[in-house]
PDB file of N, CA and C in Angstrom:
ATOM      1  N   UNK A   1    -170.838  72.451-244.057  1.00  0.00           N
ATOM      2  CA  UNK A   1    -169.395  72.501-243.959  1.00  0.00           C
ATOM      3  C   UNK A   1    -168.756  71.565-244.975  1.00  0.00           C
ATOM      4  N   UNK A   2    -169.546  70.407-245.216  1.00  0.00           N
ATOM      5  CA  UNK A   2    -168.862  69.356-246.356  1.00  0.00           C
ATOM      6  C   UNK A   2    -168.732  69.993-247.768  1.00  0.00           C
ATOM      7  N   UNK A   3    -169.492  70.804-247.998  1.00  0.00           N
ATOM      8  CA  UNK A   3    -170.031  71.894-249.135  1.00  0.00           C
ATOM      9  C   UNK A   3    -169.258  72.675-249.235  1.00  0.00           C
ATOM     10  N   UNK A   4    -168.787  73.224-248.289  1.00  0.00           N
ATOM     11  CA  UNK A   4    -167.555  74.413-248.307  1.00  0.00           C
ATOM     12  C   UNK A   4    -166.533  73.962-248.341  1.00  0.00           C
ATOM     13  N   UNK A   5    -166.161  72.968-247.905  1.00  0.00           N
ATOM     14  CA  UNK A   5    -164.357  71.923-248.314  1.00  0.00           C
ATOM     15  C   UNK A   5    -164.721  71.862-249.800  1.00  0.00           C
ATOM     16  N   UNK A   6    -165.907  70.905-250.218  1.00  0.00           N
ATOM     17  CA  UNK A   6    -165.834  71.105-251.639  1.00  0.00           C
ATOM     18  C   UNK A   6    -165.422  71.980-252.605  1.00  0.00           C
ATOM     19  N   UNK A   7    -166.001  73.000-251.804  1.00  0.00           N
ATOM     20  CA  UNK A   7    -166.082  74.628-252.647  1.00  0.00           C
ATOM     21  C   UNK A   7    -164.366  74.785-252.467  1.00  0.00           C
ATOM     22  N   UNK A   8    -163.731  74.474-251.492  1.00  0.00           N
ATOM     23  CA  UNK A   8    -162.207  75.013-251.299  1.00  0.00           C
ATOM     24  C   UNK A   8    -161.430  74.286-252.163  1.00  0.00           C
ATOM     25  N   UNK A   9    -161.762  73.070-252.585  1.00  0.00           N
ATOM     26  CA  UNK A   9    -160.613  72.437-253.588  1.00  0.00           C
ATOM     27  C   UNK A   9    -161.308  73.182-254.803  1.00  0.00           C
ATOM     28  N   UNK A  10    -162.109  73.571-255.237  1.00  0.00           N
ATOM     29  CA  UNK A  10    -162.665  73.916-256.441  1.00  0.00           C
ATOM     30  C   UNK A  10    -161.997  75.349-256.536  1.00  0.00           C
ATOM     31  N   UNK A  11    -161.780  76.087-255.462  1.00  0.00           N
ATOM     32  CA  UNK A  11    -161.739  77.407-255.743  1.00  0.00           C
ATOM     33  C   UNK A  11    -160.256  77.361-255.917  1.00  0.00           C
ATOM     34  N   UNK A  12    -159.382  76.372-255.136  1.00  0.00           N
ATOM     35  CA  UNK A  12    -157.703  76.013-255.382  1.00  0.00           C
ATOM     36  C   UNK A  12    -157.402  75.568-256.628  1.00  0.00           C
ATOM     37  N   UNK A  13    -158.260  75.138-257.462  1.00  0.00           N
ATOM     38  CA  UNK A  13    -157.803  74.613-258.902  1.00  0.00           C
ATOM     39  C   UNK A  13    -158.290  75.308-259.999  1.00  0.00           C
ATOM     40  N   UNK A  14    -159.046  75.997-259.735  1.00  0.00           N
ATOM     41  CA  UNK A  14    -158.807  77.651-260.651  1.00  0.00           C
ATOM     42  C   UNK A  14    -157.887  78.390-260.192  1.00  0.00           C
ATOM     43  N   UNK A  15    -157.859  78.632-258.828  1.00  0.00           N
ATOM     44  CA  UNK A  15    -155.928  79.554-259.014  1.00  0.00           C
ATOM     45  C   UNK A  15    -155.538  78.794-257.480  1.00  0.00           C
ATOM     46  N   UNK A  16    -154.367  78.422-257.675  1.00  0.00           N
ATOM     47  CA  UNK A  16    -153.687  78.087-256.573  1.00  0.00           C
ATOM     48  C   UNK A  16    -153.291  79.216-255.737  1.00  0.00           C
ATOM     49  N   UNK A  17    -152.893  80.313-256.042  1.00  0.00           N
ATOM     50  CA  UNK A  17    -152.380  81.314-255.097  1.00  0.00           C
ATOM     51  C   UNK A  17    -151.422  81.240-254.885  1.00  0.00           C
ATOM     52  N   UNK A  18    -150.324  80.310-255.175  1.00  0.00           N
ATOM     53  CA  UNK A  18    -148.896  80.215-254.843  1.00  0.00           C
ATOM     54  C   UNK A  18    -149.124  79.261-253.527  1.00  0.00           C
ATOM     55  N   UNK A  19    -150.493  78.383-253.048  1.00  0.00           N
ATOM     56  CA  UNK A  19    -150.156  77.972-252.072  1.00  0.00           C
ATOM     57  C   UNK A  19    -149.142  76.865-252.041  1.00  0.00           C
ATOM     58  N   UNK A  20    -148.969  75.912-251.373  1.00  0.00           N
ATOM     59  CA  UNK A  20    -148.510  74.582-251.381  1.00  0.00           C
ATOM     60  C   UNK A  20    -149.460  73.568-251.649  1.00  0.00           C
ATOM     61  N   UNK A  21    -148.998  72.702-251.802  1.00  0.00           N
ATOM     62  CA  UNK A  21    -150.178  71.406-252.325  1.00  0.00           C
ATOM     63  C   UNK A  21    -150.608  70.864-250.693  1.00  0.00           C
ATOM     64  N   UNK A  22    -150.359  71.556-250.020  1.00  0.00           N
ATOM     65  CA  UNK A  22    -150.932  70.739-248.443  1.00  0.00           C
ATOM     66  C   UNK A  22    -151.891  71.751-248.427  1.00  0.00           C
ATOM     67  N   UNK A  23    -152.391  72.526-248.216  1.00  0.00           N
ATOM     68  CA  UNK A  23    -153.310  73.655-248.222  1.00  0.00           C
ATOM     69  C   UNK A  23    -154.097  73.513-249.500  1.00  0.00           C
ATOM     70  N   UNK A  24    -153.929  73.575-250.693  1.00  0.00           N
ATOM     71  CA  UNK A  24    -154.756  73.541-251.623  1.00  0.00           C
ATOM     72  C   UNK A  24    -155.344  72.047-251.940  1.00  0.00           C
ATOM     73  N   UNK A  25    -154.595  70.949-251.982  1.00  0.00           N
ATOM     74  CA  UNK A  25    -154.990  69.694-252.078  1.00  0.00           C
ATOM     75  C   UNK A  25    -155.584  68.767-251.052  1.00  0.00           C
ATOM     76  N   UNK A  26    -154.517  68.336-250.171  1.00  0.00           N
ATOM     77  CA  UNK A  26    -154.348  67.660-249.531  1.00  0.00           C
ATOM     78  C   UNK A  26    -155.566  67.996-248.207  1.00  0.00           C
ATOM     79  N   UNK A  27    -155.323  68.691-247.323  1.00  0.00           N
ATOM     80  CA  UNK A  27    -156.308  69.258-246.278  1.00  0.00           C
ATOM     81  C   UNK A  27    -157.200  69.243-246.622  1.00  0.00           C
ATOM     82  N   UNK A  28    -157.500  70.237-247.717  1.00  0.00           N
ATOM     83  CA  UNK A  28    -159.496  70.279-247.800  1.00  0.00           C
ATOM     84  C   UNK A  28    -159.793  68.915-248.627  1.00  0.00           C
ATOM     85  N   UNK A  29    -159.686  67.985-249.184  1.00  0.00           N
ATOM     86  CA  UNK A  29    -159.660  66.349-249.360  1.00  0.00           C
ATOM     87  C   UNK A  29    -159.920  65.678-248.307  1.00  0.00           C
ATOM     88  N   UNK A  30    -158.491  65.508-247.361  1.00  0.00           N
ATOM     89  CA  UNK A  30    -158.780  65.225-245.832  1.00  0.00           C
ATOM     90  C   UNK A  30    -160.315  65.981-245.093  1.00  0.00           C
ATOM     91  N   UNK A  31    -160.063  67.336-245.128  1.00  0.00           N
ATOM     92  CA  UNK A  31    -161.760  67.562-244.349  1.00  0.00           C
ATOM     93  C   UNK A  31    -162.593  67.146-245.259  1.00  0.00           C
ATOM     94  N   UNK A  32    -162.837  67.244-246.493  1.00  0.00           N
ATOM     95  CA  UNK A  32    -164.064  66.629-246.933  1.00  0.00           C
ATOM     96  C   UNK A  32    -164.755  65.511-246.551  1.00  0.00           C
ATOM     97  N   UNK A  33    -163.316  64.287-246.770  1.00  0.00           N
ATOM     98  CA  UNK A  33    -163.876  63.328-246.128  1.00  0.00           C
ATOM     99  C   UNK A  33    -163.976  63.373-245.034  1.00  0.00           C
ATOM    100  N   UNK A  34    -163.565  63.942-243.763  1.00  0.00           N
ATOM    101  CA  UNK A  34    -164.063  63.565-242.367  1.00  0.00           C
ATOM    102  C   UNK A  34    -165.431  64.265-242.401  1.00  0.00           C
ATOM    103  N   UNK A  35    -165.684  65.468-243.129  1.00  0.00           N
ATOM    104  CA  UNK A  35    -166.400  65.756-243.237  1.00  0.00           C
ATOM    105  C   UNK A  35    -168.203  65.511-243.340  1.00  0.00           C
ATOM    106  N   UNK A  36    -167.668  64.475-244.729  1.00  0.00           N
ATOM    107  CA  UNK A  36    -168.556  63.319-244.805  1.00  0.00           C
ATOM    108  C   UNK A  36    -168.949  62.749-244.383  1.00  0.00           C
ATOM    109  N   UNK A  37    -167.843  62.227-243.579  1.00  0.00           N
ATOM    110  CA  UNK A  37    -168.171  60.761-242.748  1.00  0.00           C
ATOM    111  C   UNK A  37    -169.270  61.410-242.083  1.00  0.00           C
ATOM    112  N   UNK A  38    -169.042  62.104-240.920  1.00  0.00           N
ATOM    113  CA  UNK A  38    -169.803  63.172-240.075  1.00  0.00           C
ATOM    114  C   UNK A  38    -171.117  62.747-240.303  1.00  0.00           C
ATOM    115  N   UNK A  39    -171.273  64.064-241.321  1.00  0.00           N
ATOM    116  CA  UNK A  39    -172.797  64.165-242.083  1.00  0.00           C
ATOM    117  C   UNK A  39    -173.356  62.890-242.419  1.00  0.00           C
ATOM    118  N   UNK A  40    -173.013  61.239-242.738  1.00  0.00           N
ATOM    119  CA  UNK A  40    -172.972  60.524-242.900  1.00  0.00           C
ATOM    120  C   UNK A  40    -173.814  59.811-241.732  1.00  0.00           C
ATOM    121  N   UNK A  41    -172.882  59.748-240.539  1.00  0.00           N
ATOM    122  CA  UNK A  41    -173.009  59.589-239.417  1.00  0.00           C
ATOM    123  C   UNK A  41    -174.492  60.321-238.882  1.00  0.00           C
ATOM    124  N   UNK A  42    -173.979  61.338-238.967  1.00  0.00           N
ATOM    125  CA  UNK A  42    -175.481  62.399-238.170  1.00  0.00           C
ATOM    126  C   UNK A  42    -177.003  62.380-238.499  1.00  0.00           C
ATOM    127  N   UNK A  43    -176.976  61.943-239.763  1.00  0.00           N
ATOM    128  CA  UNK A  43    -178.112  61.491-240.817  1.00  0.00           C
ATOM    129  C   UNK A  43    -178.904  60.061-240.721  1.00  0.00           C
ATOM    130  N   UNK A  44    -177.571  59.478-240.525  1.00  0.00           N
ATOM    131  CA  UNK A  44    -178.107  57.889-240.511  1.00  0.00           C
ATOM    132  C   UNK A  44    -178.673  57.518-238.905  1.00  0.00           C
ATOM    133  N   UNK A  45    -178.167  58.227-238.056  1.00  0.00           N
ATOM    134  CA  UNK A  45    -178.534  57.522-236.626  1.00  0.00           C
ATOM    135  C   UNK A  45    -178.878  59.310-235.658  1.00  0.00           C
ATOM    136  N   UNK A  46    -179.725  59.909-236.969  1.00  0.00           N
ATOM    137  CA  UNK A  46    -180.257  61.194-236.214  1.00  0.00           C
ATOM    138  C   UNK A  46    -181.394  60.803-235.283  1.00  0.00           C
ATOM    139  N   UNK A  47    -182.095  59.602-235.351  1.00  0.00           N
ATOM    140  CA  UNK A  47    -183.313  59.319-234.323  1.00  0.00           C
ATOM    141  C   UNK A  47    -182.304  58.880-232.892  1.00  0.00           C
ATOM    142  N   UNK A  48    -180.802  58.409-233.165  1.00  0.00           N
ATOM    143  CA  UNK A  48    -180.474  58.209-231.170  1.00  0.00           C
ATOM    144  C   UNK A  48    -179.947  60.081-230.872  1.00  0.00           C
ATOM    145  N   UNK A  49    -179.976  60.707-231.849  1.00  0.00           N
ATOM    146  CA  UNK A  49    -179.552  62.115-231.349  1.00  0.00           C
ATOM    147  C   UNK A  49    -180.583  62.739-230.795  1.00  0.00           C
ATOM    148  N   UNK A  50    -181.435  62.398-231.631  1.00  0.00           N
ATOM    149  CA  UNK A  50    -182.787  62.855-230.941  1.00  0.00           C
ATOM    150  C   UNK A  50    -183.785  62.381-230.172  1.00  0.00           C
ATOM    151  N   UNK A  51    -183.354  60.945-229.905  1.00  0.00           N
ATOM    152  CA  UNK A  51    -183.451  60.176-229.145  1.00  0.00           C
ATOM    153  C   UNK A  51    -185.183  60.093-228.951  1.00  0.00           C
ATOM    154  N   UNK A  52    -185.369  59.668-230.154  1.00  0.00           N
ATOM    155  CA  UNK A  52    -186.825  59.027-230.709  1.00  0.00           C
ATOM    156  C   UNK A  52    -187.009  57.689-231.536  1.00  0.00           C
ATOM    157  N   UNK A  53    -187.978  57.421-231.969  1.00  0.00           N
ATOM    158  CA  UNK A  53    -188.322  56.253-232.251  1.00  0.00           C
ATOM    159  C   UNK A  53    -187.403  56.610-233.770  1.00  0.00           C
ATOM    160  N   UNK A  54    -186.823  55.557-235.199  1.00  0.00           N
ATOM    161  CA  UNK A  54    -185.936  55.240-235.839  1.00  0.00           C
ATOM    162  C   UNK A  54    -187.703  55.428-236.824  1.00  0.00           C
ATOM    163  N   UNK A  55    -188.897  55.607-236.251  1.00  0.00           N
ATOM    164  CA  UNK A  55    -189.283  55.658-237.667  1.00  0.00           C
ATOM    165  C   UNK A  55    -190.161  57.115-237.031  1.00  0.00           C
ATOM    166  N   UNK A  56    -189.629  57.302-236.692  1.00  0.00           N
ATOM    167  CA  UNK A  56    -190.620  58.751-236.268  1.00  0.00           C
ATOM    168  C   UNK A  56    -189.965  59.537-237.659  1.00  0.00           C
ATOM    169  N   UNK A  57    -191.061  60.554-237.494  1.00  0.00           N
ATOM    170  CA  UNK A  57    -191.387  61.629-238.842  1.00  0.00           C
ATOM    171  C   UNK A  57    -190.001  62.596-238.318  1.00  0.00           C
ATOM    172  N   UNK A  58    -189.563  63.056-237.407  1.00  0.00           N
ATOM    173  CA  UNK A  58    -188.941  63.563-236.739  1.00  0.00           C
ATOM    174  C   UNK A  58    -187.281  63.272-237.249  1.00  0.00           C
ATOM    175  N   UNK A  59    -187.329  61.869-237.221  1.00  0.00           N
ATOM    176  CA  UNK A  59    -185.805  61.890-237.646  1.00  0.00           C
ATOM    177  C   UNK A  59    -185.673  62.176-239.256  1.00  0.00           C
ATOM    178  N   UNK A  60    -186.138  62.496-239.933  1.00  0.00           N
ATOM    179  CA  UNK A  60    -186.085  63.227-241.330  1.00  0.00           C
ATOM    180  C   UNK A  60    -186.635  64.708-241.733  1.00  0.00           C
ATOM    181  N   UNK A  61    -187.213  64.839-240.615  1.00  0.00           N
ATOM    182  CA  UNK A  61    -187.780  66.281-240.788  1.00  0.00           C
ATOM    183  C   UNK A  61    -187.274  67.457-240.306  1.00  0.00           C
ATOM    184  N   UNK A  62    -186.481  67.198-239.080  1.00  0.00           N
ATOM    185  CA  UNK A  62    -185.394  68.086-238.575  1.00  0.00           C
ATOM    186  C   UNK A  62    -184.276  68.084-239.486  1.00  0.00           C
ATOM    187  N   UNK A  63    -183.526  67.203-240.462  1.00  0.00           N
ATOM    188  CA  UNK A  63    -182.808  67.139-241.132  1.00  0.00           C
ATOM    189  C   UNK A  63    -183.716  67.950-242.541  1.00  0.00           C
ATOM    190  N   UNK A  64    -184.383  68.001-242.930  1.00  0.00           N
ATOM    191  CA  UNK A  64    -185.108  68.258-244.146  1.00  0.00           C
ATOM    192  C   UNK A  64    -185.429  69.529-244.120  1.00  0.00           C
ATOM    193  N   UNK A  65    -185.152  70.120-242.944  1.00  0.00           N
ATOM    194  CA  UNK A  65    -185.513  71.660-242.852  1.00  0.00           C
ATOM    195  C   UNK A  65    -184.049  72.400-243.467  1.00  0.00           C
ATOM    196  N   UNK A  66    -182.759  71.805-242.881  1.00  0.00           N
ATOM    197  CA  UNK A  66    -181.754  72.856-242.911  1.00  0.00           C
ATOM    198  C   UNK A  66    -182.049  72.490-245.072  1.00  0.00           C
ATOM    199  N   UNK A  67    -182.428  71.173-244.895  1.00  0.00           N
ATOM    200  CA  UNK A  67    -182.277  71.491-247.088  1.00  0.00           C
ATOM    201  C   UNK A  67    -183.300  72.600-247.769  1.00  0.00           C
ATOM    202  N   UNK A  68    -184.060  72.863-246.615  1.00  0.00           N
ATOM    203  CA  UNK A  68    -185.257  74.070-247.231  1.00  0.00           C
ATOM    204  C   UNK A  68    -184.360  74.864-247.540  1.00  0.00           C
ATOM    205  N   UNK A  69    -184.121  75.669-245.967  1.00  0.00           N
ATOM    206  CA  UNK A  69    -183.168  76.399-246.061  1.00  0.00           C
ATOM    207  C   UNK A  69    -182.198  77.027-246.879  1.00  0.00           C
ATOM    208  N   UNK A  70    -181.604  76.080-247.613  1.00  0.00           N
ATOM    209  CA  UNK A  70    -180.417  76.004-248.252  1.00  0.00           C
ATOM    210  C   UNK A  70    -181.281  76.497-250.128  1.00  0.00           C
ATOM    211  N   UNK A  71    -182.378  75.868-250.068  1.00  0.00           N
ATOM    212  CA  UNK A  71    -182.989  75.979-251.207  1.00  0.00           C
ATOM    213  C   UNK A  71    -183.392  77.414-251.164  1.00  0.00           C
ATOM    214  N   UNK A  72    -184.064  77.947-249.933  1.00  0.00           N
ATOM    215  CA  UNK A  72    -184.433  78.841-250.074  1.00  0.00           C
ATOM    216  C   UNK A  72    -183.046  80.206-249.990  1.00  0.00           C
ATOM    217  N   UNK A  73    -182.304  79.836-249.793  1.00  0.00           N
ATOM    218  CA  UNK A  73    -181.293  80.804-249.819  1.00  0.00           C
ATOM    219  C   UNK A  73    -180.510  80.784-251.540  1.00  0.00           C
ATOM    220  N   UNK A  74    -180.243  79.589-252.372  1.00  0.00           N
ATOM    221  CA  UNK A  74    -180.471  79.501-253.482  1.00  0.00           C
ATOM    222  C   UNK A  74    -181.075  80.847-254.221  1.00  0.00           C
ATOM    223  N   UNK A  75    -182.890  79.741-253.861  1.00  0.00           N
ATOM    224  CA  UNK A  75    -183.841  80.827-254.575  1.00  0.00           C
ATOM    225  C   UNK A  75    -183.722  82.649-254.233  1.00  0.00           C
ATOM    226  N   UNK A  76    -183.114  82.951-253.541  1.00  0.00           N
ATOM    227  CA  UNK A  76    -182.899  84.329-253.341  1.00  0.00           C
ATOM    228  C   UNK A  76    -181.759  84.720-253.523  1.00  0.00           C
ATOM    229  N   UNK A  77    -180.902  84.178-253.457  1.00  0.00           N
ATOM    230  CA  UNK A  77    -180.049  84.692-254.584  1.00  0.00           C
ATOM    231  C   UNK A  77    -180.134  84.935-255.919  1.00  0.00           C
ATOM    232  N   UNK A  78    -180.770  83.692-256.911  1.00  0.00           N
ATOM    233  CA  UNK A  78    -181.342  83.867-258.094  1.00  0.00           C
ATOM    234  C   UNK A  78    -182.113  84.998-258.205  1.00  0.00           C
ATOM    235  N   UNK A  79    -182.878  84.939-257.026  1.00  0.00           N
ATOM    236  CA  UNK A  79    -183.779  86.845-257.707  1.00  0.00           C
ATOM    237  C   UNK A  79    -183.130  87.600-257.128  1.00  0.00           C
ATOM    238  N   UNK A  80    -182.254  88.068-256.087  1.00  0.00           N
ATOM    239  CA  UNK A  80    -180.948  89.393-256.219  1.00  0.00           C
ATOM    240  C   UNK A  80    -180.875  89.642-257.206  1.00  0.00           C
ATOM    241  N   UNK A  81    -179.693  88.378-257.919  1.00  0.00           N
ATOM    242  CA  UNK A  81    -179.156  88.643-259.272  1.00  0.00           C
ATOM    243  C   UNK A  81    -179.596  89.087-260.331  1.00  0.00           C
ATOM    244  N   UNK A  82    -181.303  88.703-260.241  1.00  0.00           N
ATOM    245  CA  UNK A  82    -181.936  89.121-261.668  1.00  0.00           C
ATOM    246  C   UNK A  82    -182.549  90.436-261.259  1.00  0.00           C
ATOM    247  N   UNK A  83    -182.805  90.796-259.890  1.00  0.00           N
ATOM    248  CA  UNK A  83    -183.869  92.229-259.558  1.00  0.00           C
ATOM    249  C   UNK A  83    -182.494  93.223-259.145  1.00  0.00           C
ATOM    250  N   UNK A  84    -181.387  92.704-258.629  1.00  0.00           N
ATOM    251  CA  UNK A  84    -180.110  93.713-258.250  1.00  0.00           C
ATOM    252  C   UNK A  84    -179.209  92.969-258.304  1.00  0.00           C
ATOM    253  N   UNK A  85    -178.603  93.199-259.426  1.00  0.00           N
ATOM    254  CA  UNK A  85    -177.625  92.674-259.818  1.00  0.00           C
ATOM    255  C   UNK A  85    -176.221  93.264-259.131  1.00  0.00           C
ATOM    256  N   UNK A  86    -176.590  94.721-258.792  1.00  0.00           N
ATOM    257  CA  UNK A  86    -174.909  95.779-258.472  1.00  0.00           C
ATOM    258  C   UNK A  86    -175.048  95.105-256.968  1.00  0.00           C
ATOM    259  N   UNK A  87    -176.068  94.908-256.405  1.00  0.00           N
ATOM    260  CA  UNK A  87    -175.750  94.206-254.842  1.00  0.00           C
ATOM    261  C   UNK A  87    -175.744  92.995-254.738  1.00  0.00           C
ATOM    262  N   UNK A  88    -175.985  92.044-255.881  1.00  0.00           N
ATOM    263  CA  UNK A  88    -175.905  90.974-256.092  1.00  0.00           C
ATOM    264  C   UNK A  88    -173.693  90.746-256.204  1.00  0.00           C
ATOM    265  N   UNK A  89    -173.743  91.605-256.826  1.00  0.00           N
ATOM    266  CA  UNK A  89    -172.271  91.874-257.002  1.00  0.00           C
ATOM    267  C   UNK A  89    -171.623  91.686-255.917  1.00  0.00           C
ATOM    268  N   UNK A  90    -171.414  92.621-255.292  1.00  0.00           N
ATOM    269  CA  UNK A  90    -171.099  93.513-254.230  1.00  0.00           C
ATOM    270  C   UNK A  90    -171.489  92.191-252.809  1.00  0.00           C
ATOM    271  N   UNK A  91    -171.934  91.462-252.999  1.00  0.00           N
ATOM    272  CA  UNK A  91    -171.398  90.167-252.191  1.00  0.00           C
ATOM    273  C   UNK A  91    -170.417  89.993-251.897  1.00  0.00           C
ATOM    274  N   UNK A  92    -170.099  89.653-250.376  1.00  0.00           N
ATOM    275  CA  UNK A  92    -168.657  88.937-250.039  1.00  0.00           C
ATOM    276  C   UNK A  92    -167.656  90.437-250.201  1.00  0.00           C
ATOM    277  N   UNK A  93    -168.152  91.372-250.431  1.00  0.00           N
ATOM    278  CA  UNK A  93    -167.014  92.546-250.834  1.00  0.00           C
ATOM    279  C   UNK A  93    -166.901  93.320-249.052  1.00  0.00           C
ATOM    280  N   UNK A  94    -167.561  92.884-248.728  1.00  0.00           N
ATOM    281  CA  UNK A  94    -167.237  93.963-247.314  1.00  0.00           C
ATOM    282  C   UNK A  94    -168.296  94.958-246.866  1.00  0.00           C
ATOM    283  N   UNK A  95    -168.597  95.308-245.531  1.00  0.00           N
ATOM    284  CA  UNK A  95    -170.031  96.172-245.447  1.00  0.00           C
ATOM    285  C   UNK A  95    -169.571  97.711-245.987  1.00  0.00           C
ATOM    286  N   UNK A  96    -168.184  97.990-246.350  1.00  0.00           N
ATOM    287  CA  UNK A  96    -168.005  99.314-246.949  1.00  0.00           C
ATOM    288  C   UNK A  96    -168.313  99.658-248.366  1.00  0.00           C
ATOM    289  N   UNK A  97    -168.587  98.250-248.621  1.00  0.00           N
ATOM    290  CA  UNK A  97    -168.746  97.919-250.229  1.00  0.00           C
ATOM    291  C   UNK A  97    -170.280  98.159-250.646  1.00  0.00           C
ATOM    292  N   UNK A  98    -171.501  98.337-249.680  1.00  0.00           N
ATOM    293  CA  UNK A  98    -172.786  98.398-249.502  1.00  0.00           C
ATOM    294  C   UNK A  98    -172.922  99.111-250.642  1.00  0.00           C
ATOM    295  N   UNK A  99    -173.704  98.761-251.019  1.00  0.00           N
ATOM    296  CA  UNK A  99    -174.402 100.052-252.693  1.00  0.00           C
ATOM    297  C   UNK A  99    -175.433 100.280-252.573  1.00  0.00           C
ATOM    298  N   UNK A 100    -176.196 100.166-251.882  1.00  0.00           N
ATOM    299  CA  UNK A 100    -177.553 101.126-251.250  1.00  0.00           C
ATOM    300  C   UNK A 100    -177.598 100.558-249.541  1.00  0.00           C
ATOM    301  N   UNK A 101    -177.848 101.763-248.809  1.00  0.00           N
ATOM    302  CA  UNK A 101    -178.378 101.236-247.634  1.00  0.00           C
ATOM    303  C   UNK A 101    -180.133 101.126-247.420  1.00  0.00           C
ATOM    304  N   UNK A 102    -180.748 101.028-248.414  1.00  0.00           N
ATOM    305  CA  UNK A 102    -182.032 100.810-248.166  1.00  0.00           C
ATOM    306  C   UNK A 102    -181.963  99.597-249.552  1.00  0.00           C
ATOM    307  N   UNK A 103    -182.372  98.361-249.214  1.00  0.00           N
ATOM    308  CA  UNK A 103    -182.671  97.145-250.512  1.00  0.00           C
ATOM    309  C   UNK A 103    -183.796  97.229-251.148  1.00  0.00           C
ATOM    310  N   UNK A 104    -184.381  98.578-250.677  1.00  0.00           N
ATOM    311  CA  UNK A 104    -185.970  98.492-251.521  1.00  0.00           C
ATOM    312  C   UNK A 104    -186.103  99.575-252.771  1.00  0.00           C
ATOM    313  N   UNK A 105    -184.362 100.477-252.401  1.00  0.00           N
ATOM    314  CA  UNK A 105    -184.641 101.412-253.198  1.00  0.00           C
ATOM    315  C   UNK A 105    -184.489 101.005-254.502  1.00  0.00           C
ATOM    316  N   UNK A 106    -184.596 101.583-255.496  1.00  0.00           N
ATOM    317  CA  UNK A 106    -184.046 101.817-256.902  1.00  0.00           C
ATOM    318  C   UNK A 106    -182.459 101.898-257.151  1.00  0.00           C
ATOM    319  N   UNK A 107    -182.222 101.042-257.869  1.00  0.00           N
ATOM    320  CA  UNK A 107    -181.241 101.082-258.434  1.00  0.00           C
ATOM    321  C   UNK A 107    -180.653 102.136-259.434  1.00  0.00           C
ATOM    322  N   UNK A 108    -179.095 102.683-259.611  1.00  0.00           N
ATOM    323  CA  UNK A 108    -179.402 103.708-260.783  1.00  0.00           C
ATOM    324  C   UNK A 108    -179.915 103.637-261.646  1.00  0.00           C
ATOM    325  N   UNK A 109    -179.569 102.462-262.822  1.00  0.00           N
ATOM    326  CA  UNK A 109    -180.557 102.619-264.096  1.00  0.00           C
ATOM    327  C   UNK A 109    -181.757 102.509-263.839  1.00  0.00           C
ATOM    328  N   UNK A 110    -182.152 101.561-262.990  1.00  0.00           N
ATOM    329  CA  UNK A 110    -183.314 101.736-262.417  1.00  0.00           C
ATOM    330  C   UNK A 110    -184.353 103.164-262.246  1.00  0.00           C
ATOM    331  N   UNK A 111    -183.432 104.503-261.174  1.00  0.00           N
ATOM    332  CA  UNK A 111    -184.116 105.774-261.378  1.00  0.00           C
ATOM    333  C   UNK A 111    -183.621 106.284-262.531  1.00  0.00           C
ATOM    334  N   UNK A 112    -182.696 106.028-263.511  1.00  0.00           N
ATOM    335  CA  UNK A 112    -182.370 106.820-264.990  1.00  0.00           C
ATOM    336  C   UNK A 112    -183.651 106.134-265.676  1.00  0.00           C
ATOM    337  N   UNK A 113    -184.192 105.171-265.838  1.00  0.00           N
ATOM    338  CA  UNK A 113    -185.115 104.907-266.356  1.00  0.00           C
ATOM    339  C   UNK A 113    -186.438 105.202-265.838  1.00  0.00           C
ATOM    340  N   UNK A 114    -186.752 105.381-264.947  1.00  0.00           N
ATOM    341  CA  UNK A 114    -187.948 106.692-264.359  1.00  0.00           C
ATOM    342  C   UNK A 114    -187.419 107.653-265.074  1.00  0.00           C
ATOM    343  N   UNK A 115    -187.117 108.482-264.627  1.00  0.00           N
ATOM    344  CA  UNK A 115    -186.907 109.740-264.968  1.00  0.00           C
ATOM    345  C   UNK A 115    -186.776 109.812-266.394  1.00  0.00           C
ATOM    346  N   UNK A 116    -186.339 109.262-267.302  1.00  0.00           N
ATOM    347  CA  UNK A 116    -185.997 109.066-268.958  1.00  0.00           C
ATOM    348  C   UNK A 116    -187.661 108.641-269.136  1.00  0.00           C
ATOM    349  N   UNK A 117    -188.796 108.313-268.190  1.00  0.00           N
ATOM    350  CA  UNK A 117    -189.929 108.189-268.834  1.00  0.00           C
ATOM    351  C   UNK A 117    -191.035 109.519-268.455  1.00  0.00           C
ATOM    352  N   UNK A 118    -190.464 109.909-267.385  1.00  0.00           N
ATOM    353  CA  UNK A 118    -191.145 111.196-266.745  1.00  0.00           C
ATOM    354  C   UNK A 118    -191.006 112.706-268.189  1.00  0.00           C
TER     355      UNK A 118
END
């Protein structure tokens, strides 16, 4: 969530939208930092959340998973983009926006280029 306030002042200062400066500036600034703090908070004293020992493997490893995660969602995006790029696109567009309902099929140039070798 601290990531996505980020992402919101970033996406307000390439186009404002006509908002106001309380919506584009001000707010997502304000959540960032509470934001922070948070994550800050949750990180540093995750062994009384989990209410284990302060050197157990545990209080860094439950935290160290959601960064897999995050990596691994990264890394798959990077190969969308490079193996399907038109559904790589077509992100964030809406489920009417779907450009194949099977992800395993072929893409058009994809079957124009079969067939152009057949």
């Amino acid at each position: 969530m601290t990531i996505t306030s980020v992402a919101v002042i970033g996406y307000f200062a390439a186009d404002t939208r006509g908002e106001p400066i309380w919506r584009r500036v001000i707010a997502p600034v304000l959540a960032t930092a509470g934001l922070g703090w948070i994550l800050w908070l949750t990180i540093a004293q995750f062994d009384v959340l989990l209410d284990v020992d302060p050197t157990s493997p545990l209080r860094w490893a439950f935290p160290a998973s959601f960064a897999v995660a995050a990596a691994l969602g990264l890394a798959w995006a990077i190969l969308l983009k490079a193996w399907r790029p038109d559904a790589y696109a077509a992100i964030g567009l809406g489920a009417h926006a779907a450009v194949n309902s099977n992800p395993f099929a072929p893409t058009t140039a994809q079957a124009a280029r079969a067939e152009a070798v057949r």
